[in-house]
PDB file of N, CA and C in Angstrom:
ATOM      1  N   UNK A   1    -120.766 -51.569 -33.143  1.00  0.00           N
ATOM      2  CA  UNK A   1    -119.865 -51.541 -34.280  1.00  0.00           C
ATOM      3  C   UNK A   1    -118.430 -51.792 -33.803  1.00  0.00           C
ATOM      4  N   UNK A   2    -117.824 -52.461 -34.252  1.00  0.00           N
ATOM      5  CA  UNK A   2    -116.389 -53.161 -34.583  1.00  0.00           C
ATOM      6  C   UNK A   2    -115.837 -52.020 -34.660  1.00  0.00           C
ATOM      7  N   UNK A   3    -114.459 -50.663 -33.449  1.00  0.00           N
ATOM      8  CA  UNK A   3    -113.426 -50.399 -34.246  1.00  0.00           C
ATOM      9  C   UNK A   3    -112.536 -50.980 -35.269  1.00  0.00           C
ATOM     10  N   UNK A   4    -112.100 -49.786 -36.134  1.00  0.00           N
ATOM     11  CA  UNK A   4    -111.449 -50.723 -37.143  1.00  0.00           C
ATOM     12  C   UNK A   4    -109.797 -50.173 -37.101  1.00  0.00           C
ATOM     13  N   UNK A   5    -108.955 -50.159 -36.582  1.00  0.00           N
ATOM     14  CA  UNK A   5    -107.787 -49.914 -36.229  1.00  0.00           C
ATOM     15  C   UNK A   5    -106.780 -48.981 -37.623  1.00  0.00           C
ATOM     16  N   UNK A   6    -107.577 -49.668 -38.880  1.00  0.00           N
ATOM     17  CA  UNK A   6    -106.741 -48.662 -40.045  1.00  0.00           C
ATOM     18  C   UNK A   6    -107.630 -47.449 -40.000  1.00  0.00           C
ATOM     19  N   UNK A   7    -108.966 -47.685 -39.555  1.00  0.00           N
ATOM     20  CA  UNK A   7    -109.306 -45.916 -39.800  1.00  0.00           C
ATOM     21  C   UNK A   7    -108.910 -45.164 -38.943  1.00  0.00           C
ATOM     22  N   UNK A   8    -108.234 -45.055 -37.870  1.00  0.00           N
ATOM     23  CA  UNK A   8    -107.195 -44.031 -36.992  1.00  0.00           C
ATOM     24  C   UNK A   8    -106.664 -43.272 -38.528  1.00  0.00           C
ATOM     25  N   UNK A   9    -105.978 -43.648 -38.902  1.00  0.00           N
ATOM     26  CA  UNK A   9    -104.971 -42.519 -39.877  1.00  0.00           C
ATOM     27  C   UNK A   9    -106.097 -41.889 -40.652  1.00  0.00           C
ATOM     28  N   UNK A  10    -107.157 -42.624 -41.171  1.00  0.00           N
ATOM     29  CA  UNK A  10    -108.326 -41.673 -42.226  1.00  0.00           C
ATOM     30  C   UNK A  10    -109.136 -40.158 -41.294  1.00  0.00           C
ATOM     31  N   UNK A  11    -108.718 -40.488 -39.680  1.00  0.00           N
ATOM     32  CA  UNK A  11    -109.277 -39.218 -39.352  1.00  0.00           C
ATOM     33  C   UNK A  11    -109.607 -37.805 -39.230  1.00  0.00           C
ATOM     34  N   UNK A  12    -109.726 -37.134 -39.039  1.00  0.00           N
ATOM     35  CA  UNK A  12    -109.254 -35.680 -39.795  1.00  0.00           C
ATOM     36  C   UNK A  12    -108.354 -35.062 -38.784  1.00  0.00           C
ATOM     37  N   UNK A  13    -108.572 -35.167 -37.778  1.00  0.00           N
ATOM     38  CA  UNK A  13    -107.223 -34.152 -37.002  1.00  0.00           C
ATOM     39  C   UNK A  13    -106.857 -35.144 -35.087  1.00  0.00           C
ATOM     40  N   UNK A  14    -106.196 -34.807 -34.504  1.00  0.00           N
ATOM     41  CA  UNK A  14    -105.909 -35.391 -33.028  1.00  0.00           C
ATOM     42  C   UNK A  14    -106.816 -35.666 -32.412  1.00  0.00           C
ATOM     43  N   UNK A  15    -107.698 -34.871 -32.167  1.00  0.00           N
ATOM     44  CA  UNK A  15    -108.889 -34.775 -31.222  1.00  0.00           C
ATOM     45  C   UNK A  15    -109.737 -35.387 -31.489  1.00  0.00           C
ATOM     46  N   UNK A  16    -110.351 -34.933 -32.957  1.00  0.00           N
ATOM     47  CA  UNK A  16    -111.031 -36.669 -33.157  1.00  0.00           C
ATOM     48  C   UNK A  16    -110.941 -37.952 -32.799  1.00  0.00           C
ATOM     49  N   UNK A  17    -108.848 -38.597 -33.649  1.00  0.00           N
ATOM     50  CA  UNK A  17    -108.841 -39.591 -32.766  1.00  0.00           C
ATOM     51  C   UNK A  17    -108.422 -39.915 -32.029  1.00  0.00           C
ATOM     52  N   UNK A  18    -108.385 -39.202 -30.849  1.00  0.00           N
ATOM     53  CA  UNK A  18    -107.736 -39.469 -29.716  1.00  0.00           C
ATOM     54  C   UNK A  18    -108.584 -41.121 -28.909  1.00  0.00           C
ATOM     55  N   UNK A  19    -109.844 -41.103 -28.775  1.00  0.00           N
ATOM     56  CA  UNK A  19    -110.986 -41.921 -28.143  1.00  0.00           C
ATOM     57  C   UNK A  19    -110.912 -43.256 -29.159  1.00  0.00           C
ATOM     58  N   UNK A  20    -110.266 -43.276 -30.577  1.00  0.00           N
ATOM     59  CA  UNK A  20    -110.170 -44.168 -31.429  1.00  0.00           C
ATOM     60  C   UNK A  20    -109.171 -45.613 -30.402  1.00  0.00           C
ATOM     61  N   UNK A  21    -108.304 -45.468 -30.241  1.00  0.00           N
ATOM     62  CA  UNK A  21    -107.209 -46.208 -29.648  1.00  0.00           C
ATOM     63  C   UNK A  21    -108.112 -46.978 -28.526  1.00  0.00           C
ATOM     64  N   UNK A  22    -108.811 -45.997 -27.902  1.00  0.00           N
ATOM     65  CA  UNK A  22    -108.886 -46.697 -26.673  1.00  0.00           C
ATOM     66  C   UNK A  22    -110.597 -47.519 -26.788  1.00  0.00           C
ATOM     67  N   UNK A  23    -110.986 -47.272 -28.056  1.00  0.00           N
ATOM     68  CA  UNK A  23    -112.284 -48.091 -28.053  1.00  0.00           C
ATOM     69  C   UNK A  23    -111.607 -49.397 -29.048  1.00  0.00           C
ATOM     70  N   UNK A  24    -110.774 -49.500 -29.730  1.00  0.00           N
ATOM     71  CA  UNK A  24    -110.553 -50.414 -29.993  1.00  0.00           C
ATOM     72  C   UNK A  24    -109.843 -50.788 -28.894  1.00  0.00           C
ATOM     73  N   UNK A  25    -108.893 -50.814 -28.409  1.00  0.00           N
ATOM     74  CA  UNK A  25    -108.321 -51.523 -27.331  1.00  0.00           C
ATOM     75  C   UNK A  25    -109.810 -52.484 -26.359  1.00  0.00           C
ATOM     76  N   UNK A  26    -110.654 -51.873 -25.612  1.00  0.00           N
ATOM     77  CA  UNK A  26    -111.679 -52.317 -25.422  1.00  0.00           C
ATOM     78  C   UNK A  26    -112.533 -53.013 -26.337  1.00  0.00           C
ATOM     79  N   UNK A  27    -112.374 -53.135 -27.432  1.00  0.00           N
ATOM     80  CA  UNK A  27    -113.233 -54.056 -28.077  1.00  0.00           C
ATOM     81  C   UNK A  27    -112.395 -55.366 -28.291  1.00  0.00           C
ATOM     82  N   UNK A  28    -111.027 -55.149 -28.391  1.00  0.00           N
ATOM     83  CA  UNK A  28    -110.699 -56.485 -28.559  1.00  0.00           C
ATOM     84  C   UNK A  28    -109.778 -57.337 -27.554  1.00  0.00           C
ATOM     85  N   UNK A  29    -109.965 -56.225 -25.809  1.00  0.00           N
ATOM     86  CA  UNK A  29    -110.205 -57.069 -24.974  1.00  0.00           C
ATOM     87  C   UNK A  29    -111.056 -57.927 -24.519  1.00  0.00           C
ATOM     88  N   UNK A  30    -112.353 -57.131 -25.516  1.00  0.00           N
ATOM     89  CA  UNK A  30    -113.440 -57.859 -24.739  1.00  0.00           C
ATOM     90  C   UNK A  30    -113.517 -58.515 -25.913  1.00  0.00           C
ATOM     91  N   UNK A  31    -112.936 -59.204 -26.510  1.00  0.00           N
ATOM     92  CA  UNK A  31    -113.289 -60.599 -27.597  1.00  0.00           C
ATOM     93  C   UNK A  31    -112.883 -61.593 -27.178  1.00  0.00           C
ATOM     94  N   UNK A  32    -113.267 -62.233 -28.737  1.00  0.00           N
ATOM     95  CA  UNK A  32    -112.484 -63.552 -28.054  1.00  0.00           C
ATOM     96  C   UNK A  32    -111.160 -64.004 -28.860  1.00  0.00           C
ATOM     97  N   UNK A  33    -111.051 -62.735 -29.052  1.00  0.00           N
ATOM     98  CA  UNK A  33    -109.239 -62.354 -29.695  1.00  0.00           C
ATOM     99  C   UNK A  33    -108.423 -63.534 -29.096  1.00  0.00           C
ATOM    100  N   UNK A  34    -107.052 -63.759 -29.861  1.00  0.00           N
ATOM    101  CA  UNK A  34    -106.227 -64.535 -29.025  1.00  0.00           C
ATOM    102  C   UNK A  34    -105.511 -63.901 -28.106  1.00  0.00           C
ATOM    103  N   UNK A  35    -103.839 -64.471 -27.531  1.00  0.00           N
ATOM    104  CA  UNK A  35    -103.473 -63.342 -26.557  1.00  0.00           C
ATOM    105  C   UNK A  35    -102.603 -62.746 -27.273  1.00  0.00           C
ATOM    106  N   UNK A  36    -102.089 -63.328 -28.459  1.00  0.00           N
ATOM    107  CA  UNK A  36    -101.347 -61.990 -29.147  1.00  0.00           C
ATOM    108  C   UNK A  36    -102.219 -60.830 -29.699  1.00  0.00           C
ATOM    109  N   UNK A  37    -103.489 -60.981 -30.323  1.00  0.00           N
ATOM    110  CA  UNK A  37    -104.271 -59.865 -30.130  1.00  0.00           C
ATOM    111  C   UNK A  37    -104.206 -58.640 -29.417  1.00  0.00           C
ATOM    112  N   UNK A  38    -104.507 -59.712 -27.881  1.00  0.00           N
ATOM    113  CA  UNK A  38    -104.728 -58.830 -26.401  1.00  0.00           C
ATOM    114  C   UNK A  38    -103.182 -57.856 -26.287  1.00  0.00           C
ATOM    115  N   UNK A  39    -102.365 -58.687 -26.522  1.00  0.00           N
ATOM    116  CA  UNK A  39    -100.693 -58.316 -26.242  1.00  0.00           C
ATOM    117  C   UNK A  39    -100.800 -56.794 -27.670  1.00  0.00           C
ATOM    118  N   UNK A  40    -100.879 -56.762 -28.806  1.00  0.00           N
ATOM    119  CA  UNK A  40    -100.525 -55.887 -29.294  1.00  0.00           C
ATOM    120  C   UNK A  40    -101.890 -54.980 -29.088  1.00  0.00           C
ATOM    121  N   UNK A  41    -102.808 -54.955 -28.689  1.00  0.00           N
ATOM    122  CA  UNK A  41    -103.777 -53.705 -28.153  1.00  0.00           C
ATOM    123  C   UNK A  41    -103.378 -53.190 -26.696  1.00  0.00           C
ATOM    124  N   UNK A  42    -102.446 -54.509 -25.929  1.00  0.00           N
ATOM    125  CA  UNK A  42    -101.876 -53.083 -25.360  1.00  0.00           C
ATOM    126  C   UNK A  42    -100.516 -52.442 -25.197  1.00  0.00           C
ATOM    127  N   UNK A  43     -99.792 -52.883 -26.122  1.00  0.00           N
ATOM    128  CA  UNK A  43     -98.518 -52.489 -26.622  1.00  0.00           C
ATOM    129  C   UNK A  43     -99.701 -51.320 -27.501  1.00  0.00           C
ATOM    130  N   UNK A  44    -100.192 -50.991 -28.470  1.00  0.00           N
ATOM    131  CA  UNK A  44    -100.591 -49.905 -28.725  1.00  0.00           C
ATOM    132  C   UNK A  44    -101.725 -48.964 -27.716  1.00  0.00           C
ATOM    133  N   UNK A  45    -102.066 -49.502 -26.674  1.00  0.00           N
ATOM    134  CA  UNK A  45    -102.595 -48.453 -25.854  1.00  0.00           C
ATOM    135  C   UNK A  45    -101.468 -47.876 -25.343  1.00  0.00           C
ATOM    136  N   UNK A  46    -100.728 -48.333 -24.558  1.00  0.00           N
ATOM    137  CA  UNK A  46     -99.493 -48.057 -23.895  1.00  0.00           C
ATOM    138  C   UNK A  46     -98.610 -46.720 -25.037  1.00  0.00           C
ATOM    139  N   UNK A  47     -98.991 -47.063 -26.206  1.00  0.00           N
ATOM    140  CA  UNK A  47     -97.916 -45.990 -27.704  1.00  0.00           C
ATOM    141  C   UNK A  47     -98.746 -44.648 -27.895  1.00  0.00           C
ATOM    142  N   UNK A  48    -100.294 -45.368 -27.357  1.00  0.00           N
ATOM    143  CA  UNK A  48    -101.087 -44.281 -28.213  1.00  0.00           C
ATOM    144  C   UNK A  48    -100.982 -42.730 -28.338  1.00  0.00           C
ATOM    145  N   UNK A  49    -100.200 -42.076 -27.417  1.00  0.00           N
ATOM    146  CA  UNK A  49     -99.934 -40.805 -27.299  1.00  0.00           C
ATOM    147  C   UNK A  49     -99.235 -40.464 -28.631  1.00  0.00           C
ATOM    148  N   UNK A  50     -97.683 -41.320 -28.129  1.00  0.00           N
ATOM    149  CA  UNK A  50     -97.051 -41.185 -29.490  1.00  0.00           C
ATOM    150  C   UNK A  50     -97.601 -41.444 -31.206  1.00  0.00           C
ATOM    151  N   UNK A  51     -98.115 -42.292 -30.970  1.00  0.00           N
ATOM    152  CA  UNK A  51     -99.079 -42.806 -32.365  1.00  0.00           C
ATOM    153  C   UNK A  51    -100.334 -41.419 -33.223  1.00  0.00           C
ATOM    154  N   UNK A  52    -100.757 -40.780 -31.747  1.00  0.00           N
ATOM    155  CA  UNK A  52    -101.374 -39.899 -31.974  1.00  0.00           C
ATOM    156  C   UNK A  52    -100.953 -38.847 -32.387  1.00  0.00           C
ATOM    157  N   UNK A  53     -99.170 -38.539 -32.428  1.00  0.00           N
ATOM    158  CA  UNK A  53     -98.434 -37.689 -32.735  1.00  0.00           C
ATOM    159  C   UNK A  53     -98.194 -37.042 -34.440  1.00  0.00           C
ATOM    160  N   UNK A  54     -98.846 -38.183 -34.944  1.00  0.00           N
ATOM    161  CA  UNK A  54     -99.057 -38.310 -36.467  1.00  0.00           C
ATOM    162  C   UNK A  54    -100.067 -36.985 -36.575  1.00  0.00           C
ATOM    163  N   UNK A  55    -100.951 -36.802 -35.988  1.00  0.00           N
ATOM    164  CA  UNK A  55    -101.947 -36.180 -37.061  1.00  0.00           C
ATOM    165  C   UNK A  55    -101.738 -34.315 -36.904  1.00  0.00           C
ATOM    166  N   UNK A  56    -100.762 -33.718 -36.096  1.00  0.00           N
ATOM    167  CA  UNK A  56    -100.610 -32.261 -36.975  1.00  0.00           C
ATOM    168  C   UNK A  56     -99.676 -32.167 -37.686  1.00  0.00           C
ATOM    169  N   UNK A  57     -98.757 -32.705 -38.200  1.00  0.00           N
ATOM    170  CA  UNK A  57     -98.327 -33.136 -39.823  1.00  0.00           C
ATOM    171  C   UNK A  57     -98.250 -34.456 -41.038  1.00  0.00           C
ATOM    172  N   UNK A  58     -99.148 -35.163 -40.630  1.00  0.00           N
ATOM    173  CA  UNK A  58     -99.149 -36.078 -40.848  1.00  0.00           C
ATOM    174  C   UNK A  58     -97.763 -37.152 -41.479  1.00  0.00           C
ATOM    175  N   UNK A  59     -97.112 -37.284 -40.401  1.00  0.00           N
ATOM    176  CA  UNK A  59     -95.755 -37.317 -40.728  1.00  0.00           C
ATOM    177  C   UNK A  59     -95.112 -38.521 -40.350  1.00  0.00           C
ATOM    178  N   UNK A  60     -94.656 -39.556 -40.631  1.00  0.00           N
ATOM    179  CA  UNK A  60     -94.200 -40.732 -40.012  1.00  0.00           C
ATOM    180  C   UNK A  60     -92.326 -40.535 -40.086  1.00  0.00           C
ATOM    181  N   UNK A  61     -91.748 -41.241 -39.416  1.00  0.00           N
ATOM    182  CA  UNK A  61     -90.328 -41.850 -39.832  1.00  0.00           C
ATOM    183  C   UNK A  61     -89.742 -42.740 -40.484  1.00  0.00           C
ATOM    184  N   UNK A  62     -90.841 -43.004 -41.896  1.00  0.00           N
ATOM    185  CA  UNK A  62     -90.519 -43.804 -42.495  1.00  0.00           C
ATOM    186  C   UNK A  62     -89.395 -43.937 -43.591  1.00  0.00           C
ATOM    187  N   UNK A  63     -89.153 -42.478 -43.757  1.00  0.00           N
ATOM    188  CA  UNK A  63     -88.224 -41.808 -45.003  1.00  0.00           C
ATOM    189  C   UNK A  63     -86.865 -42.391 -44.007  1.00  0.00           C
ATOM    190  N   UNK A  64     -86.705 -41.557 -42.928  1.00  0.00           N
ATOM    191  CA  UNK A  64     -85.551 -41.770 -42.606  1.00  0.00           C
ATOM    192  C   UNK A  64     -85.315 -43.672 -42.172  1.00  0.00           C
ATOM    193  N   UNK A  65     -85.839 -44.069 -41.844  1.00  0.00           N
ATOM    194  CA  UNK A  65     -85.678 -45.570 -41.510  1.00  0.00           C
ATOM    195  C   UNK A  65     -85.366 -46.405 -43.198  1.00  0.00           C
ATOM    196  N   UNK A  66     -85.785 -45.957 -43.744  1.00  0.00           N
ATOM    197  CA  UNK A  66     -85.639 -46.155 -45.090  1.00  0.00           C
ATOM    198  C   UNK A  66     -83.633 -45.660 -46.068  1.00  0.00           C
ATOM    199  N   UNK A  67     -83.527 -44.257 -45.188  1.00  0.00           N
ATOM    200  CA  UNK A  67     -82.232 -44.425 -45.457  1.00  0.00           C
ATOM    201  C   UNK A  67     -81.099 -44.901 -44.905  1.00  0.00           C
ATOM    202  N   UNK A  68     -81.786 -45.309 -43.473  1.00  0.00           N
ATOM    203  CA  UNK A  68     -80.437 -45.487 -42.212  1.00  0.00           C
ATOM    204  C   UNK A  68     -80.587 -46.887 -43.096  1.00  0.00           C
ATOM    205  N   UNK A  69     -81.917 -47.535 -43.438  1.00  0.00           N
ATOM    206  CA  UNK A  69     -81.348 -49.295 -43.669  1.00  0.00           C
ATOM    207  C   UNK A  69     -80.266 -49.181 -44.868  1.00  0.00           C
ATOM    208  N   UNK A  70     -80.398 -48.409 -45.957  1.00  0.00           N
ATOM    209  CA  UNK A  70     -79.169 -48.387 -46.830  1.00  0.00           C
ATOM    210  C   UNK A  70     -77.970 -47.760 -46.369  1.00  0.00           C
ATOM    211  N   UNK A  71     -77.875 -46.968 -45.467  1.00  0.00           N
ATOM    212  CA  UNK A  71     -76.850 -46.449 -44.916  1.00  0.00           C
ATOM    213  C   UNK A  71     -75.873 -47.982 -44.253  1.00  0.00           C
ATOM    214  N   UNK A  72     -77.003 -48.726 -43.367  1.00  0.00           N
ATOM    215  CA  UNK A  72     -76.643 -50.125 -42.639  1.00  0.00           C
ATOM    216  C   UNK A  72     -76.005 -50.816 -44.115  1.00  0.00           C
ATOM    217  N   UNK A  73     -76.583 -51.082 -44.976  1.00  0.00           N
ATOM    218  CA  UNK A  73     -76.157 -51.856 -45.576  1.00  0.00           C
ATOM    219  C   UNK A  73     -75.152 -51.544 -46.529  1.00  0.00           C
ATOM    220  N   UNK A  74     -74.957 -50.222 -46.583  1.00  0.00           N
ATOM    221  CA  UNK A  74     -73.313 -50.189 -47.634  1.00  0.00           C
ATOM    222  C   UNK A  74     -72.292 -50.303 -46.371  1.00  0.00           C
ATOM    223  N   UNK A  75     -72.437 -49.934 -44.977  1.00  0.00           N
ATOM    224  CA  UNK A  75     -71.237 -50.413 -43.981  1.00  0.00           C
ATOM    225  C   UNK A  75     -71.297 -51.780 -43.872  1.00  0.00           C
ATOM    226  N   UNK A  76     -71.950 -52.852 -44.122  1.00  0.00           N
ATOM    227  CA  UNK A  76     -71.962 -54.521 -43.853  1.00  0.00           C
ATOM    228  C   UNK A  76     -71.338 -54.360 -44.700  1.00  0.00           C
ATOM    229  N   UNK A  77     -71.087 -54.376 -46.084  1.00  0.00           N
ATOM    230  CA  UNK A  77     -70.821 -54.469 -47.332  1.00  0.00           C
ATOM    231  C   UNK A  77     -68.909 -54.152 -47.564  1.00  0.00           C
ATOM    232  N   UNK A  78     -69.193 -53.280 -47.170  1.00  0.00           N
ATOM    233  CA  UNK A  78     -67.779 -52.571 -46.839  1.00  0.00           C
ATOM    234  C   UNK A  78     -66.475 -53.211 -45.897  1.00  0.00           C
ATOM    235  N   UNK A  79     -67.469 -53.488 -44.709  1.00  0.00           N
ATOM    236  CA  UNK A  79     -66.741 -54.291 -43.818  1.00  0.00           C
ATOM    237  C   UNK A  79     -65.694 -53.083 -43.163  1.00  0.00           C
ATOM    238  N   UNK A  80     -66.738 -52.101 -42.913  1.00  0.00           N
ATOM    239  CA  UNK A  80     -65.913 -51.111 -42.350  1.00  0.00           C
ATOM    240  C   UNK A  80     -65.166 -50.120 -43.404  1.00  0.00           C
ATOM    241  N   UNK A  81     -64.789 -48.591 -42.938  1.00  0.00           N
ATOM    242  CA  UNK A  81     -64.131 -47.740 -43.782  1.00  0.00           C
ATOM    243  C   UNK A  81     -62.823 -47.417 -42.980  1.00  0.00           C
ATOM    244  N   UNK A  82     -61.616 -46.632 -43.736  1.00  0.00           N
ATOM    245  CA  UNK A  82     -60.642 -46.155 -42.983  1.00  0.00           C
ATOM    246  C   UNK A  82     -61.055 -45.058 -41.958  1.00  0.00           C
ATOM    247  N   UNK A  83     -61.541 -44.155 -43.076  1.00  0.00           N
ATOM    248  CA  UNK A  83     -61.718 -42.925 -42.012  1.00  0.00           C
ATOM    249  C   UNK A  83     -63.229 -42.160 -42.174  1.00  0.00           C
ATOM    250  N   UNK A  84     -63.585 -41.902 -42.098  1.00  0.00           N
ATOM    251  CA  UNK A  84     -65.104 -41.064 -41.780  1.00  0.00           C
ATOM    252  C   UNK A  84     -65.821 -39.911 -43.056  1.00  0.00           C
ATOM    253  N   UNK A  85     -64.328 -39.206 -43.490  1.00  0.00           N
ATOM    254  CA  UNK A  85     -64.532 -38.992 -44.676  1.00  0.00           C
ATOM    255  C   UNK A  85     -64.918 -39.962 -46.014  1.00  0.00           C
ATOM    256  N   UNK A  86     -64.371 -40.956 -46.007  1.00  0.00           N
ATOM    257  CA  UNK A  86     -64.999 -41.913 -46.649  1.00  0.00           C
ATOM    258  C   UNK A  86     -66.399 -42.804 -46.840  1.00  0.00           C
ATOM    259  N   UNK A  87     -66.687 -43.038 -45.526  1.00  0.00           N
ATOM    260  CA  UNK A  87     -67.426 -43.104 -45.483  1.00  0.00           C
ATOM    261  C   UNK A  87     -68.921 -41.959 -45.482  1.00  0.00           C
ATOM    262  N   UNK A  88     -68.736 -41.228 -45.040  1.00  0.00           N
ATOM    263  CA  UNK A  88     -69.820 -39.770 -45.561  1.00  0.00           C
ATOM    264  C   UNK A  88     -70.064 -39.828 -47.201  1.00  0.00           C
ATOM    265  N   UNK A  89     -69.064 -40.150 -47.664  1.00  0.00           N
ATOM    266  CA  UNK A  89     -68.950 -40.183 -49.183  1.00  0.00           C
ATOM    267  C   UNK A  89     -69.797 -41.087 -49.578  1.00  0.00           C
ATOM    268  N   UNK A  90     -69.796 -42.200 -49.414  1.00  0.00           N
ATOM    269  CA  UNK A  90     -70.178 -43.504 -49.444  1.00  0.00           C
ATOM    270  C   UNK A  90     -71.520 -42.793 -49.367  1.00  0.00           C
ATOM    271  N   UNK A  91     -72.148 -42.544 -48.348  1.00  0.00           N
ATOM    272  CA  UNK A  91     -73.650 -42.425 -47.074  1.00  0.00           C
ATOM    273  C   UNK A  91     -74.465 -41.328 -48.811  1.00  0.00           C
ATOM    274  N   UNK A  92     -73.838 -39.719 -49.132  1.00  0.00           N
ATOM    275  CA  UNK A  92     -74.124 -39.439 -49.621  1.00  0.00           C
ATOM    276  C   UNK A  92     -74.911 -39.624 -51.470  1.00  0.00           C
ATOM    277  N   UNK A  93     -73.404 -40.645 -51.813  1.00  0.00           N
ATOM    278  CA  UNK A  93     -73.845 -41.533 -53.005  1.00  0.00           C
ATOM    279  C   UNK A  93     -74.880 -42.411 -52.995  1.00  0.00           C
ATOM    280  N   UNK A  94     -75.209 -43.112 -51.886  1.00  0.00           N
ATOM    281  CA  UNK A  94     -76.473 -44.080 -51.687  1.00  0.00           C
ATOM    282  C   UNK A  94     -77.232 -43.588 -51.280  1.00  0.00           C
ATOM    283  N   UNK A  95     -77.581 -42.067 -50.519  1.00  0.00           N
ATOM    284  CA  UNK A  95     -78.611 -42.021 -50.154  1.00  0.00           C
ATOM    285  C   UNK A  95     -79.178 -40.345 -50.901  1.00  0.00           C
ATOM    286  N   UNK A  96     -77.943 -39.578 -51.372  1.00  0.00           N
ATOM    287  CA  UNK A  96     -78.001 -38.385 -51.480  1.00  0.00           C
ATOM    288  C   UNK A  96     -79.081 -38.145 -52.872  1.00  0.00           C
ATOM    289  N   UNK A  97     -79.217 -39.139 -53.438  1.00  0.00           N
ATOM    290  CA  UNK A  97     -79.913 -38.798 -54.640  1.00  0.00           C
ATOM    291  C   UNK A  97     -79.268 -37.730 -55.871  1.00  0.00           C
ATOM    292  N   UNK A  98     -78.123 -37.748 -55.510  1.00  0.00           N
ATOM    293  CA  UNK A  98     -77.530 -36.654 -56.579  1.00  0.00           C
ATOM    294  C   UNK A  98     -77.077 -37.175 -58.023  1.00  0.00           C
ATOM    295  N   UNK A  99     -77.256 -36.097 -58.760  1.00  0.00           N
ATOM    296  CA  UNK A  99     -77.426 -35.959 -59.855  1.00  0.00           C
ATOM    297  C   UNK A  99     -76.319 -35.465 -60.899  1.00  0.00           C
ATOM    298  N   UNK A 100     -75.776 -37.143 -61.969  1.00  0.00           N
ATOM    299  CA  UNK A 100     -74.584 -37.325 -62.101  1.00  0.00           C
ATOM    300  C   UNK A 100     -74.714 -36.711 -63.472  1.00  0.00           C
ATOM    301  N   UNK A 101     -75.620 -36.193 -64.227  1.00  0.00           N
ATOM    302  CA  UNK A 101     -76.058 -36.268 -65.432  1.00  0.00           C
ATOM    303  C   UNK A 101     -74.972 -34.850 -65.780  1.00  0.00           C
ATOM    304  N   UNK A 102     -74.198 -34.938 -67.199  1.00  0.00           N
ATOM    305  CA  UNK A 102     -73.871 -33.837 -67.697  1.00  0.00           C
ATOM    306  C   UNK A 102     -74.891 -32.875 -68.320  1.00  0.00           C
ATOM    307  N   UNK A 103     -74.552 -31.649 -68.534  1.00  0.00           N
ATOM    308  CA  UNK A 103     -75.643 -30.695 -68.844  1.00  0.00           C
ATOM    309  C   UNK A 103     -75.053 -30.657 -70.458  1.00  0.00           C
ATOM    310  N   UNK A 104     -76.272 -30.834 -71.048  1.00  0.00           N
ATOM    311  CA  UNK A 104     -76.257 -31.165 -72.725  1.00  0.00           C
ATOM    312  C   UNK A 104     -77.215 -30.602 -73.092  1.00  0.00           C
TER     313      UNK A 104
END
């Protein structure tokens, strides 16, 4: 049987898939994969510790990568601030989610 590289995350806890990584890595050295194939099975053998780091909270860094890119993009935009207070200001309005609504 074919590892299948998206069922790593469907597993139930670390230990399970710890042996996941490294049987796919072996299966699609031993294909007839191309070499970017070969190249990202072992750029993810080489991660797999970290990768494996996901499963006692199942938790990625996707939230925050998600706000630094809007954070990046109101400073392009800006073309720079005077001073730091300003910019915090800025960071909070785009990313703070706060809530402008009067109470009615």
């Amino acid at each position: 049987m074919n590892p299948n590289l998206l069922e790593l995350w469907g597993l139930p806890d670390r230990e399970t898939a710890e042996a996941h990584p490294e049987a796919w890595y072996q299966w699609v050295t031993q294909s007839e994969m191309g070499t970017s194939m070969k190249r990202l099975a072992k750029t993810i053998k080489a991660y797999s510790s970290r990768i494996l780091n996901y499963f006692p909270d199942r938790l990625t860094n996707g939230l925050m990568e998600g706000i630094n890119s809007l954070i990046q993009a109101a400073k392009a935009k800006a073309r720079g601030y005077r001073n730091t207070s300003y910019f915090k200001t800025i960071i909070y309005l785009i990313a703070g989610k706060l809530n402008f609504e009067l109470p009615g």
